[in-house]
N, C-alpha and C. Protein backbone atom coordinates (compact mmCIF):
# COMPACT_ATOMS: atom_id res chain seq x y z
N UNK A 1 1.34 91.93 -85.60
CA UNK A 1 0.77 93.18 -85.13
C UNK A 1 -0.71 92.96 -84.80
N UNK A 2 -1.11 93.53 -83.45
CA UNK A 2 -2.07 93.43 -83.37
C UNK A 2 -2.85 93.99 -84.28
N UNK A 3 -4.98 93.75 -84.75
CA UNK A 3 -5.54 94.59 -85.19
C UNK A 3 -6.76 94.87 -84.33
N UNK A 4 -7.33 96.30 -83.95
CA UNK A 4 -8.23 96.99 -83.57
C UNK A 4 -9.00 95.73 -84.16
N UNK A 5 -10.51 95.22 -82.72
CA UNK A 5 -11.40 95.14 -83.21
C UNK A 5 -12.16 95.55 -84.16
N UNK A 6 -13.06 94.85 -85.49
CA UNK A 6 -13.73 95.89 -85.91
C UNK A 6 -15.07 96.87 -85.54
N UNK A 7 -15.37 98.26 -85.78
CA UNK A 7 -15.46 99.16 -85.34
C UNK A 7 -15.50 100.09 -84.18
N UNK A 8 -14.06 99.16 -83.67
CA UNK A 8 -13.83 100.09 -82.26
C UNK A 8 -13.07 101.23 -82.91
N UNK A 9 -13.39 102.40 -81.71
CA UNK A 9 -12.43 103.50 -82.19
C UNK A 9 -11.77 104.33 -80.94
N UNK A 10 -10.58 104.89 -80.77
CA UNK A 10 -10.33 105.40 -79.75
C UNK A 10 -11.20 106.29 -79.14
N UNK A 11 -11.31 105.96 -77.57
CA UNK A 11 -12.09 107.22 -76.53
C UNK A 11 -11.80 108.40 -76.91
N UNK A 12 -12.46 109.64 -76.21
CA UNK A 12 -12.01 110.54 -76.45
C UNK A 12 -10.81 110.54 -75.45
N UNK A 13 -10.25 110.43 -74.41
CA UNK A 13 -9.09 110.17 -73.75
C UNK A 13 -8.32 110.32 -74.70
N UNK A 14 -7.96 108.92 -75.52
CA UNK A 14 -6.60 108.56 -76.02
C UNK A 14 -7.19 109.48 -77.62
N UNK A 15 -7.96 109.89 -77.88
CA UNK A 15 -7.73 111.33 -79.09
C UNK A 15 -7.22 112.20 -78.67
N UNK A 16 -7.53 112.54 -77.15
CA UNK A 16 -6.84 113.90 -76.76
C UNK A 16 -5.33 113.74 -76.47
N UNK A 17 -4.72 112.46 -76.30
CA UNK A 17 -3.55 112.37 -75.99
C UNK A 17 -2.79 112.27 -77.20
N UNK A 18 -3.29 111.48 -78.47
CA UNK A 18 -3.00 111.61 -79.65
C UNK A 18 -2.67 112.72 -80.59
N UNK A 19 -4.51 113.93 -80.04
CA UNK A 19 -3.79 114.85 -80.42
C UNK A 19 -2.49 116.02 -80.04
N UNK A 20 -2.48 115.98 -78.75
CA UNK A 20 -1.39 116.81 -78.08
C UNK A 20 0.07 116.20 -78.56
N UNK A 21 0.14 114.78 -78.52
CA UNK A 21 1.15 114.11 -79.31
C UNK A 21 1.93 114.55 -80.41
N UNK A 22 1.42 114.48 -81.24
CA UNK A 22 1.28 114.64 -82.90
C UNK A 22 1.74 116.52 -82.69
N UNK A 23 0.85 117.51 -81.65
CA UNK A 23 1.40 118.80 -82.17
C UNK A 23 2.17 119.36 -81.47
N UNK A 24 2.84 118.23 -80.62
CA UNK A 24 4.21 118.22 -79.65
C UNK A 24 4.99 118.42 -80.75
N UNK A 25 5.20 117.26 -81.51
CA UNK A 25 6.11 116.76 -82.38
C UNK A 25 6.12 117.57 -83.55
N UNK A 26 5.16 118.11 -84.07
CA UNK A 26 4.71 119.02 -85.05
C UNK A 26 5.06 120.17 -84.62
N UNK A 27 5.21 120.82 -83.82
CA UNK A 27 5.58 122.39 -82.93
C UNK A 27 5.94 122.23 -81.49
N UNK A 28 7.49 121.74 -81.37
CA UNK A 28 8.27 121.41 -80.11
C UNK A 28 8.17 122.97 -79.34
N UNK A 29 8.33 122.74 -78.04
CA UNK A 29 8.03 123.33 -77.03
C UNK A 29 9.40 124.09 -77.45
N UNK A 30 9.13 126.06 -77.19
CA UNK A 30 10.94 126.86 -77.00
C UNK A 30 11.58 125.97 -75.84
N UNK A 31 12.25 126.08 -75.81
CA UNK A 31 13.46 126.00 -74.30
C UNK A 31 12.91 127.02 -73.42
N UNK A 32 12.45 126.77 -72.13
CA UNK A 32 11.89 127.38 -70.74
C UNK A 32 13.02 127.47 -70.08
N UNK A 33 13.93 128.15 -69.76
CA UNK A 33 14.88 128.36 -68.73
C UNK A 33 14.50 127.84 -67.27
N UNK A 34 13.34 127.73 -67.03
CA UNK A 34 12.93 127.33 -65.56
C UNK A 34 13.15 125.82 -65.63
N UNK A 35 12.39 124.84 -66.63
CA UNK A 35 12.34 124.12 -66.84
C UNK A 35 13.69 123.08 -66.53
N UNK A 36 14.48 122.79 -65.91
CA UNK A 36 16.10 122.59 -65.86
C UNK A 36 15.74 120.90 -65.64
N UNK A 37 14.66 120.29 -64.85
CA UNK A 37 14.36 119.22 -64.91
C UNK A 37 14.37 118.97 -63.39
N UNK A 38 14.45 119.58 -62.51
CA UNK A 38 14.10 119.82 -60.95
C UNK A 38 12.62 120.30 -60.67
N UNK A 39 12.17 119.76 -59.79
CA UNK A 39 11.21 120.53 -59.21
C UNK A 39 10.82 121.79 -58.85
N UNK A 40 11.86 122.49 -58.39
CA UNK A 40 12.03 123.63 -57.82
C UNK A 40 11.63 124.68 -59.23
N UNK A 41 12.43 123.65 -60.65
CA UNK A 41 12.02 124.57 -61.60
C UNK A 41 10.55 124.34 -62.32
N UNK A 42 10.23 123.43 -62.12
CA UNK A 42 8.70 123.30 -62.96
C UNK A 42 8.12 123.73 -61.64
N UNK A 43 8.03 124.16 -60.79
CA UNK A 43 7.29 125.00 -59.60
C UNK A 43 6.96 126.58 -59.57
N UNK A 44 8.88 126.93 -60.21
CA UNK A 44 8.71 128.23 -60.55
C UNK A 44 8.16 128.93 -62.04
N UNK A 45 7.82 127.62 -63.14
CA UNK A 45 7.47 128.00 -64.08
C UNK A 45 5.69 128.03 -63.82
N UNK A 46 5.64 127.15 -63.15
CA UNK A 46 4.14 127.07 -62.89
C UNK A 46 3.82 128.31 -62.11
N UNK A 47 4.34 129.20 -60.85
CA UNK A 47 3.99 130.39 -60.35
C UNK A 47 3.78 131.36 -61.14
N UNK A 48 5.06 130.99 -62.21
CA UNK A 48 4.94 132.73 -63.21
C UNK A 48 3.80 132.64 -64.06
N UNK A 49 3.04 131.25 -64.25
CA UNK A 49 1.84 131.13 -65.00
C UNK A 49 0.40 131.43 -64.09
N UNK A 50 0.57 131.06 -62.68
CA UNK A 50 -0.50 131.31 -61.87
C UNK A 50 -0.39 132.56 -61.46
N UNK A 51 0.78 133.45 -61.28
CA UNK A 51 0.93 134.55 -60.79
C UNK A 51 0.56 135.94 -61.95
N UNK A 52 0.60 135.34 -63.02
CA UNK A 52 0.32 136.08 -64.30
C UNK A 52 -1.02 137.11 -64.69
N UNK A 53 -0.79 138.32 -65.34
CA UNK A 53 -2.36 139.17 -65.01
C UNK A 53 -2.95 137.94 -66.34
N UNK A 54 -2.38 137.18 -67.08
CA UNK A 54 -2.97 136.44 -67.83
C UNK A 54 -3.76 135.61 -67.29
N UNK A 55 -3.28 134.62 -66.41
CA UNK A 55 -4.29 133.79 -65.44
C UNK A 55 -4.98 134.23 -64.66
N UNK A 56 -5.00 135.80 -63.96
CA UNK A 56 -6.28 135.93 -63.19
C UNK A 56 -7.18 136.52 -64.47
N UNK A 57 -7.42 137.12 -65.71
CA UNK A 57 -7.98 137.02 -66.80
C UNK A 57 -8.99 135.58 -67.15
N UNK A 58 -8.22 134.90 -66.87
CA UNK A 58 -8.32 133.65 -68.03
C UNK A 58 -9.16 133.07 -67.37
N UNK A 59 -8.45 132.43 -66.24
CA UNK A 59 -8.83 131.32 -65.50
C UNK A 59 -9.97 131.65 -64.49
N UNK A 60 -10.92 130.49 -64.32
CA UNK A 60 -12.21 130.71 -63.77
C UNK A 60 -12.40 130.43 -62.15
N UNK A 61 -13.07 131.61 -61.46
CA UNK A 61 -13.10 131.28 -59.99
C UNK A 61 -13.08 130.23 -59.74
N UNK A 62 -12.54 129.60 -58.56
CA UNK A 62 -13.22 128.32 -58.20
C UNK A 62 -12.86 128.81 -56.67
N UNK A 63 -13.35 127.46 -55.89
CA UNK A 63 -13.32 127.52 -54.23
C UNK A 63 -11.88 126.88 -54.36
N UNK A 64 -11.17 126.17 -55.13
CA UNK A 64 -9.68 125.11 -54.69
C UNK A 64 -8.62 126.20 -54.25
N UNK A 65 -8.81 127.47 -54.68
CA UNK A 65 -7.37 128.52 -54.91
C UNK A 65 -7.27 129.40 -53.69
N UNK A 66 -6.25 129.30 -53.17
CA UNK A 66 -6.09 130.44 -52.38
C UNK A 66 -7.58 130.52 -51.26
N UNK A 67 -7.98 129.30 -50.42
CA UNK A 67 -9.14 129.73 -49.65
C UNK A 67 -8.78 129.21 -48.27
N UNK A 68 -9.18 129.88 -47.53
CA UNK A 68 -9.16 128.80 -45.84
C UNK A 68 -9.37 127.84 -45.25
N UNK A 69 -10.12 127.45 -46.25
CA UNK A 69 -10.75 125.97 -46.02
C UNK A 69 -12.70 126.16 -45.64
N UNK A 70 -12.95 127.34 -46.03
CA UNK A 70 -14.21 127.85 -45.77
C UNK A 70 -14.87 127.59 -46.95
N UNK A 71 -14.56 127.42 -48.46
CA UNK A 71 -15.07 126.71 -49.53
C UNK A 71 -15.56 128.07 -50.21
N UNK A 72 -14.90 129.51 -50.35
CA UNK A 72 -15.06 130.18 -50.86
C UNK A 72 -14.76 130.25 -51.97
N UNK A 73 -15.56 131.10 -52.90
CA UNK A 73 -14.72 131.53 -54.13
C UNK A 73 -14.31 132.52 -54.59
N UNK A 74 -12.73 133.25 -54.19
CA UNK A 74 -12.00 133.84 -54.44
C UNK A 74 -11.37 134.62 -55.65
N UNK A 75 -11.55 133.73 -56.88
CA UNK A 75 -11.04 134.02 -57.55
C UNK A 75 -10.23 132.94 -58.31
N UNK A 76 -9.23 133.13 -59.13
CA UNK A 76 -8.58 131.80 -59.67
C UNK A 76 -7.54 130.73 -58.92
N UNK A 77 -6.67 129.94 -58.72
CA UNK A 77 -5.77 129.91 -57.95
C UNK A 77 -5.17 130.45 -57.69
N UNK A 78 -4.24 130.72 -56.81
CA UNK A 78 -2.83 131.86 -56.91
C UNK A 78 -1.76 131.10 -57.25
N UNK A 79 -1.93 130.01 -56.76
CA UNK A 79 -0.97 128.65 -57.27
C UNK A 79 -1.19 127.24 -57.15
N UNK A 80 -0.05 126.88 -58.07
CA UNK A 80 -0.54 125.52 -57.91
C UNK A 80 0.46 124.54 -57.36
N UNK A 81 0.44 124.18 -56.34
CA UNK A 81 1.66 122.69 -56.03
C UNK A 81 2.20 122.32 -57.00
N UNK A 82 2.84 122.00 -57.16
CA UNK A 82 3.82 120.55 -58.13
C UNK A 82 4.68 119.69 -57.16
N UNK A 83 4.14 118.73 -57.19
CA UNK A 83 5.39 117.91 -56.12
C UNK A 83 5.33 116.52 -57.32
N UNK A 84 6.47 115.86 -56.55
CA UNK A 84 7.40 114.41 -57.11
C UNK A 84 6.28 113.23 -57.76
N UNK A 85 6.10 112.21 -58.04
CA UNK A 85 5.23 111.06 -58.50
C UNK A 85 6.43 110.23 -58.84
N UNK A 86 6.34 109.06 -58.10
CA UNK A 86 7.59 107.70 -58.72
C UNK A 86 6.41 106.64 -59.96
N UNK A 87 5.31 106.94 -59.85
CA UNK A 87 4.71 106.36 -61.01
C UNK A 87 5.08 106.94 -62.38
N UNK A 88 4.33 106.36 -63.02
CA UNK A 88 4.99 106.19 -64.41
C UNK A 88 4.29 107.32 -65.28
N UNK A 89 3.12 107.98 -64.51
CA UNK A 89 2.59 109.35 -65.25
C UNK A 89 2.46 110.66 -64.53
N UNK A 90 2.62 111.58 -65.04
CA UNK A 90 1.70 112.90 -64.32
C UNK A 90 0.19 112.59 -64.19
N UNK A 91 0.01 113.61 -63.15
CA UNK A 91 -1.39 113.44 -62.90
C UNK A 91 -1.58 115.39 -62.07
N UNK A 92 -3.06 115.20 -62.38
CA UNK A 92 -3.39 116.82 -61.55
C UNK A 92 -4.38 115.90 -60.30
N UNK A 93 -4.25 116.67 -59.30
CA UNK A 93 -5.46 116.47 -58.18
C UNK A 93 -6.45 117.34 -58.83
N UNK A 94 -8.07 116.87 -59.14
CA UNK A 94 -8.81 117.88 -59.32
C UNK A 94 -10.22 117.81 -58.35
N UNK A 95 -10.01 116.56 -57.61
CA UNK A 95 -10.81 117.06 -56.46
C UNK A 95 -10.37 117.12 -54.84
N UNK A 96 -9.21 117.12 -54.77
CA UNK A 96 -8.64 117.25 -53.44
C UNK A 96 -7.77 118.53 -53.46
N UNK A 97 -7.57 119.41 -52.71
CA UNK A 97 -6.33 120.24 -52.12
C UNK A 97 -5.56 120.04 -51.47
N UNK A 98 -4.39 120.93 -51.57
CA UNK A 98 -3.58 120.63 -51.10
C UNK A 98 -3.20 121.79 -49.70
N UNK A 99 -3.14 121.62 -48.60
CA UNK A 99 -2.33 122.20 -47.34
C UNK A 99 -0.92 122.45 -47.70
N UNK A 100 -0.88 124.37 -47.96
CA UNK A 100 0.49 124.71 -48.38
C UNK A 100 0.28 126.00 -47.21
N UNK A 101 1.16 125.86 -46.12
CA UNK A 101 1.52 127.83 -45.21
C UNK A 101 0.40 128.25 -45.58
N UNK A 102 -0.55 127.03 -44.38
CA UNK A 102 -2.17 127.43 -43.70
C UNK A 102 -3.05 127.85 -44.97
N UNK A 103 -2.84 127.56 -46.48
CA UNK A 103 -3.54 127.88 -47.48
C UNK A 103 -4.15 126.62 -48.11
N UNK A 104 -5.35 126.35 -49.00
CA UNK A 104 -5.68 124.98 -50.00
C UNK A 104 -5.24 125.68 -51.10
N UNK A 105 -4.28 125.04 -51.42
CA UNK A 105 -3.72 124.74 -53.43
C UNK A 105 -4.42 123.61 -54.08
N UNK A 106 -4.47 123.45 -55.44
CA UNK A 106 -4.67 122.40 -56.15
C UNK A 106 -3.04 122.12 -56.16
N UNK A 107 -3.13 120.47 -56.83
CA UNK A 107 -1.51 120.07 -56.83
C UNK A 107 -1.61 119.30 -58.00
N UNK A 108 -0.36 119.42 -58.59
CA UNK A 108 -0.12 118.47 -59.75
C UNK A 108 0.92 117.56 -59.16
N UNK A 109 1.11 116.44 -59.94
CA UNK A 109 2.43 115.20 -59.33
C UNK A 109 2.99 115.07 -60.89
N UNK A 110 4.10 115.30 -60.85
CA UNK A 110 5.37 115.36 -62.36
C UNK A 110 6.21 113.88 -62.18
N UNK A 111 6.40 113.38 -62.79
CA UNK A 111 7.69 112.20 -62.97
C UNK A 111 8.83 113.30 -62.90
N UNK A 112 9.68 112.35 -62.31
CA UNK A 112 11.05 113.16 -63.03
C UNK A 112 11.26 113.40 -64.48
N UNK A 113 10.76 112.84 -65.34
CA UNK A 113 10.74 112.71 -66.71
C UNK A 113 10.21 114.21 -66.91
N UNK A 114 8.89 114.03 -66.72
CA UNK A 114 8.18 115.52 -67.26
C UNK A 114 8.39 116.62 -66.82
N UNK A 115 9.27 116.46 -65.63
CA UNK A 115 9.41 118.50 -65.35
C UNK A 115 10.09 119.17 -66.26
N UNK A 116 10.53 118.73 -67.34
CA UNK A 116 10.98 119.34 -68.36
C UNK A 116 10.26 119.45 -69.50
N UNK A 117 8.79 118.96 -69.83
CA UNK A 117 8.06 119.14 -70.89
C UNK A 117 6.71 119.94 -70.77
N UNK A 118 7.02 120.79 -71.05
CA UNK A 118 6.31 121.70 -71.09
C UNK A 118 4.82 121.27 -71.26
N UNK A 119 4.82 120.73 -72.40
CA UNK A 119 3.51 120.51 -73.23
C UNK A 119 2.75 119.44 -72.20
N UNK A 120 3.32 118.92 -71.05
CA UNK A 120 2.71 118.04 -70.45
C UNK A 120 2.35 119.03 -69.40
N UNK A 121 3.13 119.83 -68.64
CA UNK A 121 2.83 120.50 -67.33
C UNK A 121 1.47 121.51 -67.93
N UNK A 122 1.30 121.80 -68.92
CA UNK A 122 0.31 122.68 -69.49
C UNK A 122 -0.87 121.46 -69.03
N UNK A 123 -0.54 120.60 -70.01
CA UNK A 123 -1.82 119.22 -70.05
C UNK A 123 -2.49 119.61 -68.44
N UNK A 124 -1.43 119.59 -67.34
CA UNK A 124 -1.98 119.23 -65.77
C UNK A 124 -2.62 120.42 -65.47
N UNK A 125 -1.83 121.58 -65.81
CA UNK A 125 -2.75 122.74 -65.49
C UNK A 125 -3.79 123.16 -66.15
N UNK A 126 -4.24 122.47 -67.39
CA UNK A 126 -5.47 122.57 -67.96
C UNK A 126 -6.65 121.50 -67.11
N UNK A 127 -5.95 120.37 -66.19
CA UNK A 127 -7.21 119.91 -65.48
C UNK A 127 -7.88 120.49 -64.56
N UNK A 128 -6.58 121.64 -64.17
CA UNK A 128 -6.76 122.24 -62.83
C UNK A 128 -7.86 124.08 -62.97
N UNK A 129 -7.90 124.28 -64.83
CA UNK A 129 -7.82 125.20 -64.76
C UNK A 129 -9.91 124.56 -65.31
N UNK A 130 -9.98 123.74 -66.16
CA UNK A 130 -11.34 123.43 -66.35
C UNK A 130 -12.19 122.82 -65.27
N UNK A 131 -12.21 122.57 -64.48
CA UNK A 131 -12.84 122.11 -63.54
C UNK A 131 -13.84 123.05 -63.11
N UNK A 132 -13.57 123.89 -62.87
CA UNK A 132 -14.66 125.18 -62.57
C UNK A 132 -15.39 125.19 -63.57
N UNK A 133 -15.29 125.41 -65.02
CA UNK A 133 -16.02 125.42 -66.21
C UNK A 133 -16.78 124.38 -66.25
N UNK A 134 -16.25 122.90 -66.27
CA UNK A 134 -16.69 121.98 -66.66
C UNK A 134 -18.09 121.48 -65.43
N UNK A 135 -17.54 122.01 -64.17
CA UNK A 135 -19.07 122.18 -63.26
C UNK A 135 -19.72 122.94 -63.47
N UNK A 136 -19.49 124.24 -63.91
CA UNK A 136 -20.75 125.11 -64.72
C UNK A 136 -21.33 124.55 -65.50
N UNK A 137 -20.57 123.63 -66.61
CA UNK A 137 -21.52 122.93 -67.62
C UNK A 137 -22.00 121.52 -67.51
N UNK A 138 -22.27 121.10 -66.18
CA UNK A 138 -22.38 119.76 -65.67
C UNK A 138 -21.63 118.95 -66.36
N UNK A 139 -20.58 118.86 -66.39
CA UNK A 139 -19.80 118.08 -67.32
C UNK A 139 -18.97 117.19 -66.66
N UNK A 140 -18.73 115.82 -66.72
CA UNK A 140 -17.86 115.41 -65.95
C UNK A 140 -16.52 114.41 -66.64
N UNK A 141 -16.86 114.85 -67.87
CA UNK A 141 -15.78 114.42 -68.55
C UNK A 141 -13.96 115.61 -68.38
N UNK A 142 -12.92 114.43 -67.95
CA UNK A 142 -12.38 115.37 -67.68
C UNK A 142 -11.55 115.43 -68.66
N UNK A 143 -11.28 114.91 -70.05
CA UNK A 143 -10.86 115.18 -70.88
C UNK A 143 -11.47 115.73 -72.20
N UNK A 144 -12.58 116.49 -71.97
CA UNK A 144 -13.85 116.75 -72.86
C UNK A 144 -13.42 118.14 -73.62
N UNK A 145 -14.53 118.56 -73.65
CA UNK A 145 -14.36 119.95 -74.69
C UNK A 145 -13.83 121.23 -73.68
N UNK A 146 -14.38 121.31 -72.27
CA UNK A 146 -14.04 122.27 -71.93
C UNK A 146 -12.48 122.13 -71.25
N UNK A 147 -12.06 121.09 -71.05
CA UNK A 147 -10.55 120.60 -71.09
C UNK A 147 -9.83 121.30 -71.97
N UNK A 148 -9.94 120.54 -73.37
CA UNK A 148 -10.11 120.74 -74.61
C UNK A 148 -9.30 122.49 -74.74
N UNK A 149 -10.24 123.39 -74.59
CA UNK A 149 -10.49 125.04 -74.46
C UNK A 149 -9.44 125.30 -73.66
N UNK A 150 -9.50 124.86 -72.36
CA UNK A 150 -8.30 125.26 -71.72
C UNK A 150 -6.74 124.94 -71.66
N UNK A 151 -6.45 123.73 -72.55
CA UNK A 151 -5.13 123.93 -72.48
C UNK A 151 -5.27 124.67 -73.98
N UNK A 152 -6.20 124.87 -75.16
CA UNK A 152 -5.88 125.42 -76.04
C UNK A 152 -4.82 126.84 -75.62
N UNK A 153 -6.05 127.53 -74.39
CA UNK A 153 -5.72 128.97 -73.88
C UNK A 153 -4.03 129.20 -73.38
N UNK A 154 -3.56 127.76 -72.63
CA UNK A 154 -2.65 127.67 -72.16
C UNK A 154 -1.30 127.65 -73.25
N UNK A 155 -1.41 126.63 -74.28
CA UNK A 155 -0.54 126.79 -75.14
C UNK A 155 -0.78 127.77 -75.96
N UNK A 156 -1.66 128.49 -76.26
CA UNK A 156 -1.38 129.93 -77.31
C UNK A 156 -0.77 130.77 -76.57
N UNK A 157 -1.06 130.66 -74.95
CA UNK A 157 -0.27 132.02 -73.72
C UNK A 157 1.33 131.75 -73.49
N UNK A 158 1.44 130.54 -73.33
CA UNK A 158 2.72 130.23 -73.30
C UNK A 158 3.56 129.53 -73.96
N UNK A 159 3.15 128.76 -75.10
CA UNK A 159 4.14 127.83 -76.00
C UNK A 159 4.28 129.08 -77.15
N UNK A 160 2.57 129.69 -77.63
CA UNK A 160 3.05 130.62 -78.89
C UNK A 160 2.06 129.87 -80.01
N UNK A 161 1.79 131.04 -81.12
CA UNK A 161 0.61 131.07 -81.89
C UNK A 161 0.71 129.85 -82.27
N UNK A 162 2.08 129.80 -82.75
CA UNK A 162 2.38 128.43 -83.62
C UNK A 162 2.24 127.30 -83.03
N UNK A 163 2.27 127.04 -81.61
CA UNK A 163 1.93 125.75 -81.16
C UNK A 163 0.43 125.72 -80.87
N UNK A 164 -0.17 126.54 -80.35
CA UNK A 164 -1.83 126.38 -80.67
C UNK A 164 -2.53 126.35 -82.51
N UNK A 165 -1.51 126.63 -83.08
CA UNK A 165 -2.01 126.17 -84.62
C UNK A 165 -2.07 124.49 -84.57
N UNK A 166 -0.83 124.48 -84.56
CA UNK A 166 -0.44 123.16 -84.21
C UNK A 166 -1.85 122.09 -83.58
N UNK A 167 -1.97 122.77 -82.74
CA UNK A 167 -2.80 121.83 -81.49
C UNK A 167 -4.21 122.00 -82.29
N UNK A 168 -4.54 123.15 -82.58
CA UNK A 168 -6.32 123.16 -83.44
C UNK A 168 -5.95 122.25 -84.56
N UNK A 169 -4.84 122.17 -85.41
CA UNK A 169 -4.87 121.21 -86.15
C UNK A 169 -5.35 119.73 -85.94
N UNK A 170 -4.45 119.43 -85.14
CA UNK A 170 -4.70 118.40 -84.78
C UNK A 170 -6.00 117.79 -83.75
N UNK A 171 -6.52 118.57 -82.80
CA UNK A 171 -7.74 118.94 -82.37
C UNK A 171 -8.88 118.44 -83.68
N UNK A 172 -8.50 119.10 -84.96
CA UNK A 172 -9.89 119.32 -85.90
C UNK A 172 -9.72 117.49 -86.65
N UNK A 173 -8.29 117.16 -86.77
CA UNK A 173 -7.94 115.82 -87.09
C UNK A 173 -8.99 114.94 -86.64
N UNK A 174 -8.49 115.12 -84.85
CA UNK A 174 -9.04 114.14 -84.31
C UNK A 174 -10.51 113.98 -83.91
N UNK A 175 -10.85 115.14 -84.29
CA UNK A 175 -12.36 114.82 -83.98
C UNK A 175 -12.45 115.33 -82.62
N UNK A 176 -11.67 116.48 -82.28
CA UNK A 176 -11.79 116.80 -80.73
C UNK A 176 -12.85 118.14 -80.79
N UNK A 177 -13.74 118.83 -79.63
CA UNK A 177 -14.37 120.07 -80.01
C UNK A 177 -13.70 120.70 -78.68
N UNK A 178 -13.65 121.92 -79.28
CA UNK A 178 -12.82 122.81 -78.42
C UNK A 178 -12.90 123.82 -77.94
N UNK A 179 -13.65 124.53 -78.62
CA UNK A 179 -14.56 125.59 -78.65
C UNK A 179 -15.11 125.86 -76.91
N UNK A 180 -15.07 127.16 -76.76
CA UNK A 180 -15.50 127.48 -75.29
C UNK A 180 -17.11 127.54 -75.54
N UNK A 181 -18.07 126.74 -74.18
CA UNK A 181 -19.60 126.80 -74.56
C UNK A 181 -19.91 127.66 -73.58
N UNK A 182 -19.51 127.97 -72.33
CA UNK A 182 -20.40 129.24 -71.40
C UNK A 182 -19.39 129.66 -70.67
N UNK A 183 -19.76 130.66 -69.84
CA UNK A 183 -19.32 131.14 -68.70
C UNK A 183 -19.11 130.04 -67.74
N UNK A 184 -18.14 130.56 -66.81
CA UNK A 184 -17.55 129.34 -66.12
C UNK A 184 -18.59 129.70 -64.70
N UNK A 185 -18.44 129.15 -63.57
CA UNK A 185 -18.53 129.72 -62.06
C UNK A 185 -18.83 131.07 -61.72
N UNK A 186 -19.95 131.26 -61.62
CA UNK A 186 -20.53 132.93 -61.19
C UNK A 186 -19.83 132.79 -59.70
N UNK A 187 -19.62 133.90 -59.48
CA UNK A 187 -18.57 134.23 -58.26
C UNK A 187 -19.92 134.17 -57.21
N UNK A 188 -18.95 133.52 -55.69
CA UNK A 188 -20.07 133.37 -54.67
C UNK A 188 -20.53 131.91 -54.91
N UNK A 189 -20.66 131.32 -56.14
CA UNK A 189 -21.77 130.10 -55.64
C UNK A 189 -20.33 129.23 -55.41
N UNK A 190 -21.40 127.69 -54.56
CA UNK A 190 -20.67 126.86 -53.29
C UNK A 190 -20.39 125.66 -54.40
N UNK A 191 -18.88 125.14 -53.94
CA UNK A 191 -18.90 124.01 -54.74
C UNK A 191 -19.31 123.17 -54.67
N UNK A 192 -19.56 122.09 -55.51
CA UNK A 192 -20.13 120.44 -55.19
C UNK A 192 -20.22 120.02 -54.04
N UNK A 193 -21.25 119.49 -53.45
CA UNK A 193 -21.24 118.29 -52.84
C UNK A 193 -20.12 117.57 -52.18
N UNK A 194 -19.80 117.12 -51.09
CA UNK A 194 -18.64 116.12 -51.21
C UNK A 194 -16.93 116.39 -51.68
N UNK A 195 -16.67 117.97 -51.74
CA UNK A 195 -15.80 118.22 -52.03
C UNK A 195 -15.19 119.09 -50.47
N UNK A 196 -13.70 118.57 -50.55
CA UNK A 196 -13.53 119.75 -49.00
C UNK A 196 -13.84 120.86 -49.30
């Protein structure tokens, strides 16, 4: 068996994956009826989460959602893509959009594996949903604290108390901070630099 150099210690990356791990397994996801392991269904589970008075609440303006391509900020997304990935992970786009019927979406890419795990499609829509925050707080860590905050929000809205117990548990384990630090995106201002 290998051993860890001495005093290396995991990034925060692989804590945050550690911890979501651990309170997978510790507080399994209900059964999602959408979830069937098709696209079509982790698409429609993802609408009823973007379409939700919970997510226009929650989630912070940005220019990616629902805009013309004029780099406005609207409001939260209205949705989010999900399409196919033959690689070996999910991933979120968090600085490109996506061209959906003359609109920019953000997009996530699922394995066939993951359109059925919940706790991962949350993971993607928490990249999609901090990004606005995390440029309010010059932050460019994308697995950081304000990450962190937002899939907390996501699994207490949709997994249930008990799986965000779960997740602060393990969160406080690992040494993760989670805690929300400001206001996200004042409505009106222009995004970054270099972004479409």
């Amino acid at each position: 068996m290998d051993t860890p150099t001495p005093g290396w210690a995991p990034g925060p990356v692989l804590r945050v994956y550690a911890a979501e791990n651990a309170a997978a397994i510790g507080c399994p996801a209900p059964t999602i009826p959408e979830l069937d392991g098709t696209l079509e269904g982790a698409q429609h589970w993802i609408d009823k989460i973007t379409r939700s008075a919970w997510w226009r609440r929650t989630a912070a303006p940005s220019w990616r959602g629902d805009n013309t391509g004029h780099h406005r900020i609207t409001g939260p997304p209205r949705r989010i893509i999900c399409c196919h990935t033959t690689g070996r992970c999910s991933y979120a786009y968090t600085s490109h959009v996506h061209l959906h019927r003359g609109r920019w979406y953000p997009l996530i890419a699922l394995t066939a594996v993951h359109r059925t795990a919940p706790w991962i499609i949350l993971h993607e829509i928490a990249h999609i949903m901090a990004v606005p925050v995390a440029e309010a707080n010059s932050s460019k860590a994308h697995h950081g604290r304000d990450f962190a905050h937002c899939l907390h929000a996501l699994v207490h809205r949709w997994l249930g108390p008990d799986a965000a117990r779960a997740l602060r548990t393990e969160y406080r384990a690992h040494g993760i901070k989670y805690r929300a630090r400001r206001a996200a995106c004042q409505a009106g201002q222009s995004p970054p630099e270099g972004h479409p």
